[in-house]
Protein backbone atom coordinates (compact mmCIF):
# COMPACT_ATOMS: atom_id res chain seq x y z
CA UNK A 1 -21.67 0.92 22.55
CA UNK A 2 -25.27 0.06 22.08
CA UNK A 3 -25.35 -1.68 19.28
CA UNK A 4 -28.98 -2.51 17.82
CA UNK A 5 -28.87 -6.40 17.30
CA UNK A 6 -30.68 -8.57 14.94
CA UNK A 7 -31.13 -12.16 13.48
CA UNK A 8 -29.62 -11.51 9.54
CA UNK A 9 -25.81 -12.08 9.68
CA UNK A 10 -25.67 -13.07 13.23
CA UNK A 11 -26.54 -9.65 14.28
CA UNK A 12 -23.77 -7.96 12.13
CA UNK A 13 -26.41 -7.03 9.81
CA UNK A 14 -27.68 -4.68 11.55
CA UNK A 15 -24.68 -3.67 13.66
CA UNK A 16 -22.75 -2.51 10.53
CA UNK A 17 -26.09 -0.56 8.94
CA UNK A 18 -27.32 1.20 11.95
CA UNK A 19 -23.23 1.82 13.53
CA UNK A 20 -21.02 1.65 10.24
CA UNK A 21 -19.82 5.49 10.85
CA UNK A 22 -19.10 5.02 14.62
CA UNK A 23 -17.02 1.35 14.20
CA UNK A 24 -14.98 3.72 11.65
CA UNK A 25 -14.26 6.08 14.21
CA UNK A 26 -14.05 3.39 17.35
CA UNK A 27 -11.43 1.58 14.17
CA UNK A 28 -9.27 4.80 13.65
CA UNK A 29 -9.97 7.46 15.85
CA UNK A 30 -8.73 11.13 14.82
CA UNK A 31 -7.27 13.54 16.86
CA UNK A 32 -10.55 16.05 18.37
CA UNK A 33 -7.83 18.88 17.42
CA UNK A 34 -7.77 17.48 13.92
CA UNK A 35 -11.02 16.75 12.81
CA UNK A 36 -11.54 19.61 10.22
CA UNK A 37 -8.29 18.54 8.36
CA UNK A 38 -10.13 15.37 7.65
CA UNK A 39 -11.11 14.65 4.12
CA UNK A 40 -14.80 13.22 4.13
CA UNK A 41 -15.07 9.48 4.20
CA UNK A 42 -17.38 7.84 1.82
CA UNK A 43 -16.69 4.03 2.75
CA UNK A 44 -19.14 2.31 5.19
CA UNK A 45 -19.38 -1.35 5.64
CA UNK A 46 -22.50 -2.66 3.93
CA UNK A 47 -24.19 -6.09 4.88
CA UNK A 48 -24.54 -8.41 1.57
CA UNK A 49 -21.15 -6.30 0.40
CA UNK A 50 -18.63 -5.86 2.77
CA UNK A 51 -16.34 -8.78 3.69
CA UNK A 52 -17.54 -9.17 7.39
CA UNK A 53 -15.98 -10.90 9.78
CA UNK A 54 -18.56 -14.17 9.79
CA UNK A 55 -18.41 -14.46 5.87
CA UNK A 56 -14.31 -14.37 6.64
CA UNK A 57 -14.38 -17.11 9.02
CA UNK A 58 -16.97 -19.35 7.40
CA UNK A 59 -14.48 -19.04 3.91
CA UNK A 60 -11.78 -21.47 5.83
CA UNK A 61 -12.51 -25.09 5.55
CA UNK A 62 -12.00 -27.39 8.70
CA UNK A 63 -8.36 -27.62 8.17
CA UNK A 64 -7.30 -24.01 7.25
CA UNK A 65 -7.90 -23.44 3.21
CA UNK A 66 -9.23 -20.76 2.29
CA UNK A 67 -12.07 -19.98 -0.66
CA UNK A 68 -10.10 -17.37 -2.16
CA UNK A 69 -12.70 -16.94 -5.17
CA UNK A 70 -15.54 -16.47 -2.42
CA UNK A 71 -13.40 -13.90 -0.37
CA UNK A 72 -12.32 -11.71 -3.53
CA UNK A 73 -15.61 -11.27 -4.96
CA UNK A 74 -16.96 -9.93 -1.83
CA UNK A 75 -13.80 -7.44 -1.62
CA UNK A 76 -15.03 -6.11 -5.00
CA UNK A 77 -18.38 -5.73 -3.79
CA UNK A 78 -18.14 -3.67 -0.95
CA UNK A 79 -14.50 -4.18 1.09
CA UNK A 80 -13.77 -5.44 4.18
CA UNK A 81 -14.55 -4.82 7.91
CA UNK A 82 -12.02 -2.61 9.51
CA UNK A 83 -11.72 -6.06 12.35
CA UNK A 84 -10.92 -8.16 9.86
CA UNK A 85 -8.50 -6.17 7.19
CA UNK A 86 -5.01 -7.09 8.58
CA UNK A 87 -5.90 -10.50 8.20
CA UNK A 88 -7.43 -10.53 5.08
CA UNK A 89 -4.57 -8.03 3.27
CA UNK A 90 -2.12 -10.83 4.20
CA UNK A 91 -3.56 -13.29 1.78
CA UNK A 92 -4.36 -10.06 -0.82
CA UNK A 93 -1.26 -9.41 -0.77
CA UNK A 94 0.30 -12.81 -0.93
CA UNK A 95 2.13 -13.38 2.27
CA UNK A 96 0.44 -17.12 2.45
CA UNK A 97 -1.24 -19.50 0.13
CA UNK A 98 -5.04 -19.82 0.23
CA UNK A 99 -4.16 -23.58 -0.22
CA UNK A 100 -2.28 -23.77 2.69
CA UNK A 101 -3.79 -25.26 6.06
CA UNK A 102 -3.97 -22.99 9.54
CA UNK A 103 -0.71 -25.53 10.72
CA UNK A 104 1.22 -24.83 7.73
CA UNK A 105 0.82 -20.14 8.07
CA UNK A 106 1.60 -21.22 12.09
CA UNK A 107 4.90 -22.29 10.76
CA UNK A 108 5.51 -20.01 8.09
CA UNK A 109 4.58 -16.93 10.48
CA UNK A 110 6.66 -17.97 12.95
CA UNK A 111 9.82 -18.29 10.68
CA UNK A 112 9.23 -14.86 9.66
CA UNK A 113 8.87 -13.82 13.16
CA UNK A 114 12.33 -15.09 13.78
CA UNK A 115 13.91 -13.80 10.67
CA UNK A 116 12.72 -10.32 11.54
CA UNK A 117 14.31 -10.74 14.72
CA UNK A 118 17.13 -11.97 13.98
CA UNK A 119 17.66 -8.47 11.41
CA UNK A 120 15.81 -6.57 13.73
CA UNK A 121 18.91 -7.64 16.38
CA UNK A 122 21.70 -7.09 13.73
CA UNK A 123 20.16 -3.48 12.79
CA UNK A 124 20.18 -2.92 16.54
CA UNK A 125 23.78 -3.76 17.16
CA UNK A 126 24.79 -1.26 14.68
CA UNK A 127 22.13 1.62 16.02
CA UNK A 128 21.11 0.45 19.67
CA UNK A 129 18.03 3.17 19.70
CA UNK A 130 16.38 0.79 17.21
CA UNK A 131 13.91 -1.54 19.48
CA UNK A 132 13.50 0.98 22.91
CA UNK A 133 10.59 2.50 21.65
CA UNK A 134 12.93 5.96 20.74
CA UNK A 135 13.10 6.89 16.98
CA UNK A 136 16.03 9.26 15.85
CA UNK A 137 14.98 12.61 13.46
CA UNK A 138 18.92 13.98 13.03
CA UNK A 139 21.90 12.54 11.48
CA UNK A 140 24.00 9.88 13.00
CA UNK A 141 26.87 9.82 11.21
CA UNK A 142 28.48 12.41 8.63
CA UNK A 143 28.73 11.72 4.82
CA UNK A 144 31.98 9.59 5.16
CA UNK A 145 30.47 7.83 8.05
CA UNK A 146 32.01 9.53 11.21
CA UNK A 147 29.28 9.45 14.15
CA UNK A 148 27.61 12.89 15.27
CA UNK A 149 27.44 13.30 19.04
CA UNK A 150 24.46 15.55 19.36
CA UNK A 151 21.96 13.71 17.93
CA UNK A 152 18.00 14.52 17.83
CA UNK A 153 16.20 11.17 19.69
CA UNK A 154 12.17 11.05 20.90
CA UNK A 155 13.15 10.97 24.58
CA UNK A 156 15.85 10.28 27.05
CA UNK A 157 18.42 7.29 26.37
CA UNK A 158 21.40 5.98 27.85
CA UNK A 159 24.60 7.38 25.90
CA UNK A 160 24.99 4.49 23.96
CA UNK A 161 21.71 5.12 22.25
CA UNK A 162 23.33 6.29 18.44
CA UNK A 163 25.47 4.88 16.00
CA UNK A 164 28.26 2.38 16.79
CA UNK A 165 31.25 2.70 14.95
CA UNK A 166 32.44 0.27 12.21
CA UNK A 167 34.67 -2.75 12.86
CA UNK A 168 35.91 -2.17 9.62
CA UNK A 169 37.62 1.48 10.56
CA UNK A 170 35.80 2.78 7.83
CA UNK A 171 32.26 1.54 7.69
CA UNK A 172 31.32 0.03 4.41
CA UNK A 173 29.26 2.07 1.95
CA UNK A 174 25.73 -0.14 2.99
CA UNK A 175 26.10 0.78 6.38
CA UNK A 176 27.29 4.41 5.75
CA UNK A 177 23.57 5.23 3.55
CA UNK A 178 21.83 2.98 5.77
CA UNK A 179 22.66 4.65 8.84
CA UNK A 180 22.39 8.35 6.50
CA UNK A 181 18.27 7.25 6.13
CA UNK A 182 17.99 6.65 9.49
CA UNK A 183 16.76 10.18 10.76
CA UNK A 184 14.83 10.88 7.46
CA UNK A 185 12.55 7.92 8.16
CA UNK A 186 12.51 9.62 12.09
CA UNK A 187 11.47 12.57 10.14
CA UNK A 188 8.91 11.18 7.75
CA UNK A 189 7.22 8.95 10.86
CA UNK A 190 6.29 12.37 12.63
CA UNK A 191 4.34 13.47 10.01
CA UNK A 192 2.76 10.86 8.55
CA UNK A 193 -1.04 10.02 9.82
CA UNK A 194 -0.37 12.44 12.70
CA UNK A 195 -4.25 12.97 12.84
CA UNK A 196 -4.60 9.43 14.10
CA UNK A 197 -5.20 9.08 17.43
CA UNK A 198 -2.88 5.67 17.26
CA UNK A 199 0.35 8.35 16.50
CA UNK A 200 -0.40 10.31 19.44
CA UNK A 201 2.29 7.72 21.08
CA UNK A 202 5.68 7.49 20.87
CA UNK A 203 5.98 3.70 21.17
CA UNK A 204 3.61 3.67 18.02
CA UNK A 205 5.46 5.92 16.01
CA UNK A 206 8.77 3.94 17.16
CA UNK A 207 6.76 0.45 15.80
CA UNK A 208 6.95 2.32 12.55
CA UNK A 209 10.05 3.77 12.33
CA UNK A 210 12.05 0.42 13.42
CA UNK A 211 9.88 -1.13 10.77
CA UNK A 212 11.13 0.89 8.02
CA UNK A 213 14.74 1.02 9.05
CA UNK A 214 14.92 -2.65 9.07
CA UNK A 215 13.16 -2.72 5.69
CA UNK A 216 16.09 0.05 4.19
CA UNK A 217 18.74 -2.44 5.66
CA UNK A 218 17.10 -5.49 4.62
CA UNK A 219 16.26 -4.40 0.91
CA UNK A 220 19.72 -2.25 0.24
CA UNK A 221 19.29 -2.27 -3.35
CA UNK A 222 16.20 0.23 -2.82
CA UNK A 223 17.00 1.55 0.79
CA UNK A 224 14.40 4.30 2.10
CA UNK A 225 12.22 6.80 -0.16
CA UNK A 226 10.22 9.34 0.77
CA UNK A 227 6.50 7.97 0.74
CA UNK A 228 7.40 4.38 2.24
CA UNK A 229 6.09 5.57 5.52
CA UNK A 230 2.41 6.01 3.88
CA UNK A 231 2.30 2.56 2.41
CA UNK A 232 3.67 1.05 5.86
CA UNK A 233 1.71 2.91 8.26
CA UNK A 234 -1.45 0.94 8.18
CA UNK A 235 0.03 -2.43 8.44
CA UNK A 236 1.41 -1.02 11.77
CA UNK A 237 -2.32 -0.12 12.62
CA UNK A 238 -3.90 -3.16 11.79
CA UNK A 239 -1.34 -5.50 12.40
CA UNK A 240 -0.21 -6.33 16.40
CA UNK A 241 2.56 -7.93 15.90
CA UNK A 242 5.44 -6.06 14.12
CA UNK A 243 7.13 -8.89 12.61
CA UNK A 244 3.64 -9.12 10.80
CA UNK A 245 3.38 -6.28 10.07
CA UNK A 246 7.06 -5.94 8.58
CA UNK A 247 5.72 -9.39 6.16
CA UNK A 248 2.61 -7.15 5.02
CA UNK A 249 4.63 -4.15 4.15
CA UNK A 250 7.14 -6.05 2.50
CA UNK A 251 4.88 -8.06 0.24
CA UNK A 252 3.32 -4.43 -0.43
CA UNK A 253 6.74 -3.66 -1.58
CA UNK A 254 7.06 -6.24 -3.97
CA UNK A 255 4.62 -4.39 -5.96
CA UNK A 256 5.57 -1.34 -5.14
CA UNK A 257 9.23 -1.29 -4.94
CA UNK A 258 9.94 0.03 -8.64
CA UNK A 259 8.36 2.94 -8.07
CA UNK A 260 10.45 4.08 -5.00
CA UNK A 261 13.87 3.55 -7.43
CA UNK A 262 15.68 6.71 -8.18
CA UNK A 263 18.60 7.85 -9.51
CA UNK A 264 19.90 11.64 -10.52
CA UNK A 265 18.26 11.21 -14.30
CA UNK A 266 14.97 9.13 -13.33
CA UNK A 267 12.24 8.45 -11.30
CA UNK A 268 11.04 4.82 -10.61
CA UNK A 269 7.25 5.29 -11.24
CA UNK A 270 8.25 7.30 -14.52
CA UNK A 271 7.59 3.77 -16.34
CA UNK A 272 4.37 3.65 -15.00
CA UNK A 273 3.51 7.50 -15.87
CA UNK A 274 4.70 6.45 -19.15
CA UNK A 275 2.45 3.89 -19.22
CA UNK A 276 -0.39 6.54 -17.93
CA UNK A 277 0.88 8.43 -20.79
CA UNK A 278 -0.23 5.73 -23.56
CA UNK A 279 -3.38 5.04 -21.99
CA UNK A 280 -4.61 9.04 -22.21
CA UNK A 281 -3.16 8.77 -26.16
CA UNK A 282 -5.30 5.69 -26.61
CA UNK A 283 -8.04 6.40 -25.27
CA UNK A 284 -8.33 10.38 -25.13
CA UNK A 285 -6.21 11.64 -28.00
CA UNK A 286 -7.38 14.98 -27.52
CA UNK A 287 -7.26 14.99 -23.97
CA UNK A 288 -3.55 13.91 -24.37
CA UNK A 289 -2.75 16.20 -27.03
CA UNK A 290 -3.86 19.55 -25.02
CA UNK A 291 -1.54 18.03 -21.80
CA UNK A 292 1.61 18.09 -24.00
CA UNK A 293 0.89 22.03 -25.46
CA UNK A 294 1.03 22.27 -21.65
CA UNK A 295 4.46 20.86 -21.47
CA UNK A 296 2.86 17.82 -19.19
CA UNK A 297 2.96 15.38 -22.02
CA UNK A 298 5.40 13.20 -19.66
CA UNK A 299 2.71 13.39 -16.49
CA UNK A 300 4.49 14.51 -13.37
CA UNK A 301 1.39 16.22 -12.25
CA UNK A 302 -0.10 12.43 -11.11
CA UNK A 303 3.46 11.27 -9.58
CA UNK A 304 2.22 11.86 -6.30
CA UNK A 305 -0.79 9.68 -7.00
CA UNK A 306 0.85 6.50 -7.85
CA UNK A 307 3.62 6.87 -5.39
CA UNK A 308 1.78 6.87 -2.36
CA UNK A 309 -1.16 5.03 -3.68
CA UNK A 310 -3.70 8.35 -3.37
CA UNK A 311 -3.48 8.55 0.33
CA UNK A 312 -3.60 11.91 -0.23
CA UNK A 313 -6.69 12.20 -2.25
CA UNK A 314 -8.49 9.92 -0.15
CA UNK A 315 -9.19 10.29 3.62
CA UNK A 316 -7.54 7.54 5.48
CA UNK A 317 -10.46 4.50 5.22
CA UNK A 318 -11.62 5.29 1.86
CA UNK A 319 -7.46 4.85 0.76
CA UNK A 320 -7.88 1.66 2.56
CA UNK A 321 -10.50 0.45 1.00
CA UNK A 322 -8.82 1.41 -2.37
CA UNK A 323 -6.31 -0.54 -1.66
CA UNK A 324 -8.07 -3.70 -0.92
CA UNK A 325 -10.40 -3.55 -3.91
CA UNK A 326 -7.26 -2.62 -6.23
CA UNK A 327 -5.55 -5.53 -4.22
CA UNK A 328 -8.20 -7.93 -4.84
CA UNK A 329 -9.07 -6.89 -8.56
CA UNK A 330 -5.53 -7.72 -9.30
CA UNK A 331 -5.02 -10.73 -7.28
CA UNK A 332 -3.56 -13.74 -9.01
CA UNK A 333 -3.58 -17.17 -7.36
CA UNK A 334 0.24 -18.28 -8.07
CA UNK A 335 1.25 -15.31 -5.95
CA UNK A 336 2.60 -16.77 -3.01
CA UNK A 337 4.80 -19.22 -5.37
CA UNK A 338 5.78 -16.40 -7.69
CA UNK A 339 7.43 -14.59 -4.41
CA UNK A 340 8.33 -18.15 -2.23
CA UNK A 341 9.57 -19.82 -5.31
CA UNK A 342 10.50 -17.80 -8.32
CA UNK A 343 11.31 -20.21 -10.36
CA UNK A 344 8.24 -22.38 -9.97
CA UNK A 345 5.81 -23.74 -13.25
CA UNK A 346 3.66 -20.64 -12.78
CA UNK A 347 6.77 -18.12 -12.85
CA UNK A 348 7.44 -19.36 -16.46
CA UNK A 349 4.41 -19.53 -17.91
CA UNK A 350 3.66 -23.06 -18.47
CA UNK A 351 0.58 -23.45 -16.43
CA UNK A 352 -2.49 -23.82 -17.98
CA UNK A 353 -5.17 -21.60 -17.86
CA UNK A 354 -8.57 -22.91 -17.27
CA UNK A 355 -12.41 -21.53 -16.45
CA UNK A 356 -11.96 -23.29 -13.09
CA UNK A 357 -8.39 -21.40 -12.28
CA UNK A 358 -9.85 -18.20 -13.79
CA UNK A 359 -12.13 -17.76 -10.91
CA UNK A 360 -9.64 -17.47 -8.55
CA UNK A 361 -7.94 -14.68 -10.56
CA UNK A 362 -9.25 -10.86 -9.67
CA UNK A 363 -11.52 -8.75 -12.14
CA UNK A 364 -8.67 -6.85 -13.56
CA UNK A 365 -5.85 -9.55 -13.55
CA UNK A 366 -8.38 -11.84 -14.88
CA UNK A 367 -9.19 -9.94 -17.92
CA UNK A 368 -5.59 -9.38 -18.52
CA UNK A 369 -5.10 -13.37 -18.55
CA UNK A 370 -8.08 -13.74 -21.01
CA UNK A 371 -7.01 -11.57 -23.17
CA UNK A 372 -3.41 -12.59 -23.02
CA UNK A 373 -2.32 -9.46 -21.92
CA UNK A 374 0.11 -10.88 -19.24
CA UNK A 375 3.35 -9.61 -21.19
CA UNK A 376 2.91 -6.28 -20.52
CA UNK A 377 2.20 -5.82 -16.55
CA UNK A 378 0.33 -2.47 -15.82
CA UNK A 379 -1.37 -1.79 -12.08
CA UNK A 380 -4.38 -0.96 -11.88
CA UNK A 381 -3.68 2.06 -9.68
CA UNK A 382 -2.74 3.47 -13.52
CA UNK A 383 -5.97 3.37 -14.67
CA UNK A 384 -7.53 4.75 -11.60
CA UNK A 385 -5.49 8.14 -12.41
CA UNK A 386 -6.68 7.28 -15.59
CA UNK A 387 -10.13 7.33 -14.54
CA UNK A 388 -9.73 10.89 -12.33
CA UNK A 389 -8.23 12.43 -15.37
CA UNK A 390 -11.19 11.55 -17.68
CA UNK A 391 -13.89 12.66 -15.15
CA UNK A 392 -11.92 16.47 -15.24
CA UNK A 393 -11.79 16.05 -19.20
CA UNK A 394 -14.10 18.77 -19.79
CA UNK A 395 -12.24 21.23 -16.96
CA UNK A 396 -9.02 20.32 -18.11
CA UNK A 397 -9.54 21.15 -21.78
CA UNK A 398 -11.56 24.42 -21.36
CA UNK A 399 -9.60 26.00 -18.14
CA UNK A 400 -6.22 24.54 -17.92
CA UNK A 401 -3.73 27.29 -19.27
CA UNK A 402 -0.84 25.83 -17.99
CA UNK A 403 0.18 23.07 -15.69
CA UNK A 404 -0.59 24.71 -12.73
CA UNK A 405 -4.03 24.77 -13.64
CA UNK A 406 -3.93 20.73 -13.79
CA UNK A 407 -2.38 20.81 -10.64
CA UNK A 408 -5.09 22.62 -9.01
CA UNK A 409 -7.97 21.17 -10.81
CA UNK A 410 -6.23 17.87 -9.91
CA UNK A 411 -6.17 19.13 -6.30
CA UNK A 412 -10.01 19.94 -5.64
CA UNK A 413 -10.35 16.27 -5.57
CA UNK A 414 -8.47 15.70 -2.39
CA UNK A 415 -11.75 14.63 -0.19
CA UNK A 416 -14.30 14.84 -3.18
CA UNK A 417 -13.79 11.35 -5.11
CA UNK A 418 -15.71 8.87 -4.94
CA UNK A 419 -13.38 5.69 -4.76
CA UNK A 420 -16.29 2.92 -5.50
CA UNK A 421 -16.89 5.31 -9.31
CA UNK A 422 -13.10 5.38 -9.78
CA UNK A 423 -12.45 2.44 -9.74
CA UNK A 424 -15.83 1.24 -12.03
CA UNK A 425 -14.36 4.24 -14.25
CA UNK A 426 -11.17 2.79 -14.39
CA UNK A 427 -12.22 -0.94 -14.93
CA UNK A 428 -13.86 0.40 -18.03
CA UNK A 429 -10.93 2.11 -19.13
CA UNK A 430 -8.84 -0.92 -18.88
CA UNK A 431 -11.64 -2.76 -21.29
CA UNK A 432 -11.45 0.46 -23.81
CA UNK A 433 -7.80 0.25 -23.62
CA UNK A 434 -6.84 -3.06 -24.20
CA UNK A 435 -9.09 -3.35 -26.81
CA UNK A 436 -7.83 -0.78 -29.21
CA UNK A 437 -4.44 -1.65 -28.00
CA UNK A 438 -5.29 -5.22 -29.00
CA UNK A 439 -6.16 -3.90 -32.74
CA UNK A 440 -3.79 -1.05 -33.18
């Protein structure tokens, strides 16, 4: 590629200041065709900032553990290099210890490599299109589980390619909504990141679609929601293996699972856009006052935001990058036991707190731990929103007439924000918040 080498940072220096906009293309390539419907991309890896691949590498001791504290406040800095982020968003998002030695992830990676086979195989018994690189976009089955002949499938397949029927005679209620999500994930994996050069092929888009139907079979309780393509679709990119990318997406979930729970009277992230709600009150009283004479004193207008995690404000890097700062600013060190062992010391509170073990918390969790703040769990992908809504204060309180006014003020932002600002913006707002929180 011609990449202008130097001595400072083993020539990675200069390779990510003098290339940063080409690696970001060579990294995720759009479609030629597409290249207009691109928002603009404000992330580049900077040298002294950005998590590079050398600073990642030298964080491991000899045996495997990892400087967490040294790797986070880098993150927060500047990111991390698009070589490196699959790697790195497995520890962010607690899918192994830091403490843990390169032996001990060997072992745990390949148990989960066999578990996801071994549902993977199960899922495919009961759909046998699920592993031949073929994805499904129309019903399966009716509404009381009968199987549809003519069936919609991404290419040609042998006729045993749909839906097997029950042993049971009539196939339990699980399978019946399982197999019912099937072709709305088909449907959902055409359309999401279709500018990407990487969804150009069918086997690619099949990587994500068996990913997310063994996820809806795996986690039943939640199934498959619209949106749970977005959040999975770059662990597919920057993850090889599918079994790891399956663990990333899942520990994603973990955070993000609530939010994806409906039922015919509520929405999961309503909690958290009542939490928004508070926040604007608190902090913006007038601000909040003029969005209930609109009737959007309850927020819906941002639902979109928090459910996909802005990826459609953002262009694709700079939502990555979002992410991983927002991943890293929350990180908390007892992660990995909270989800491996739930009913460890640090899942109940007894574990003491120290300057030492502070270090290894992120910005924002950190400052919820000092100021004891732990009770009352809010992500920091609130106060983002938080932050976009105060930087249209002025707009929204001179021009917005009705809610479709917010809505469209809201919308100029798609490809105009700044994610390095929002997130300053809504660090601050945290600080403003918990403090008069703290005294009201």
């Amino acid at each position: 590629m011609g990449f202008l080498m130097c001595k400072e940072d083993n020539g990675l220096g200069c390779l990510m200041k003098n290339s940063a906009s080409v690696e970001l293309e060579s990294y995720f390539p759009v479609r030629p065709q597409r290249q207009e419907d691109v928002p603009k991309t404000r992330f580049k890896p900077r040298v002294g900032k950005t998590l590079s691949p050398r600073r990642w590498n030298a964080a491991f001791s000899q045996d495997g553990q990892l400087d967490i504290a040294g790797v986070l406040r880098r993150i927060q800095r500047g990111g991390i290099h698009p070589s490196i982020k699959g790697a790195v968003w497995e520890f962010l998002l607690g899918c192994y210890d830091p403490n843990s030695t390169f032996e001990e992830r060997n072992e745990i990676r390949q148990r989960r490599r066999e578990q996801y086979a071994a549902w993977k195989t199960e899922c495919k018994e009961m759909v046998p299109v699920i592993g031949r690189g073929k994805f499904i976009t129309a019903a399966i089955i009716t509404d009381d589980g009968q199987p549809i002949i003519e069936t919609s499938v991404n290419g040609n397949l042998p006729d045993d390619f749909g839906s097997k029927p029950s042993d049971n005679g009539s196939a339990d209620k699980r399978v019946i909504q399982w197999k019912r999500s099937l072709h709305q994930i088909g449907l959902d994996v055409v359309r999401t990141d279709r500018i990407l050069v990487f969804y150009e092929t069918e086997k690619n888009q099949a990587k994500l679609w068996d990913i997310l139907a063994v996820y809806s079979w795996f986690d039943g309780d939640i199934g498959y929601v619209q949106g749970m393509s977005d959040i999975c679709s770059p662990m597919v990119i920057l993850l090889d293996d599918e079994a790891d990318a399956f663990w990333c997406f899942e520990r994603a979930m973990r955070r993000l699972r609530e939010n994806f729970r409906c039922s015919t009277t509520s929405v999961g992230v309503q909690s958290q856009l009542s939490t928004l709600a508070q926040i604007i009150k608190t902090i913006d009283p007038k601000l909040h006052q003029h969005l209930e004479e609109l009737d959007g004193g309850e927020y819906l207008f941002a639902f979109r935001m928090l459910m996909v995690l802005f990826r459609r404000e953002f262009s694709f890097v700079d939502s990555l990058y979002l992410w991983e700062v927002m991943w890293a600013m929350e990180y908390n060190p007892n992660m990995y036991l909270l989800y491996e062992e739930p009913n460890s010391s640090c899942q109940t509170g007894s574990q003491k707190i120290n300057n030492k073990l502070l270090k290894l918390y992120g910005k924002f969790e950190r400052k919820n731990v000092q100021t004891g703040w732990t009770e009352q769990k809010t992500a920091l992908a609130v106060f983002v929103v938080a932050s976009v809504l105060e930087t249209k204060n002025k707009r929204l309180l001179k021009e917005a007439k009705g809610l479709d006014d917010v809505v469209q003020i809201l919308g100029e932002l798609t490809g105009n924000m700044d994610v390095k600002k929002a997130v300053k913006e809504a660090l601050k707002i945290h600080k403003k918040y918990l403090s008069k929180a703290k005294k009201s």
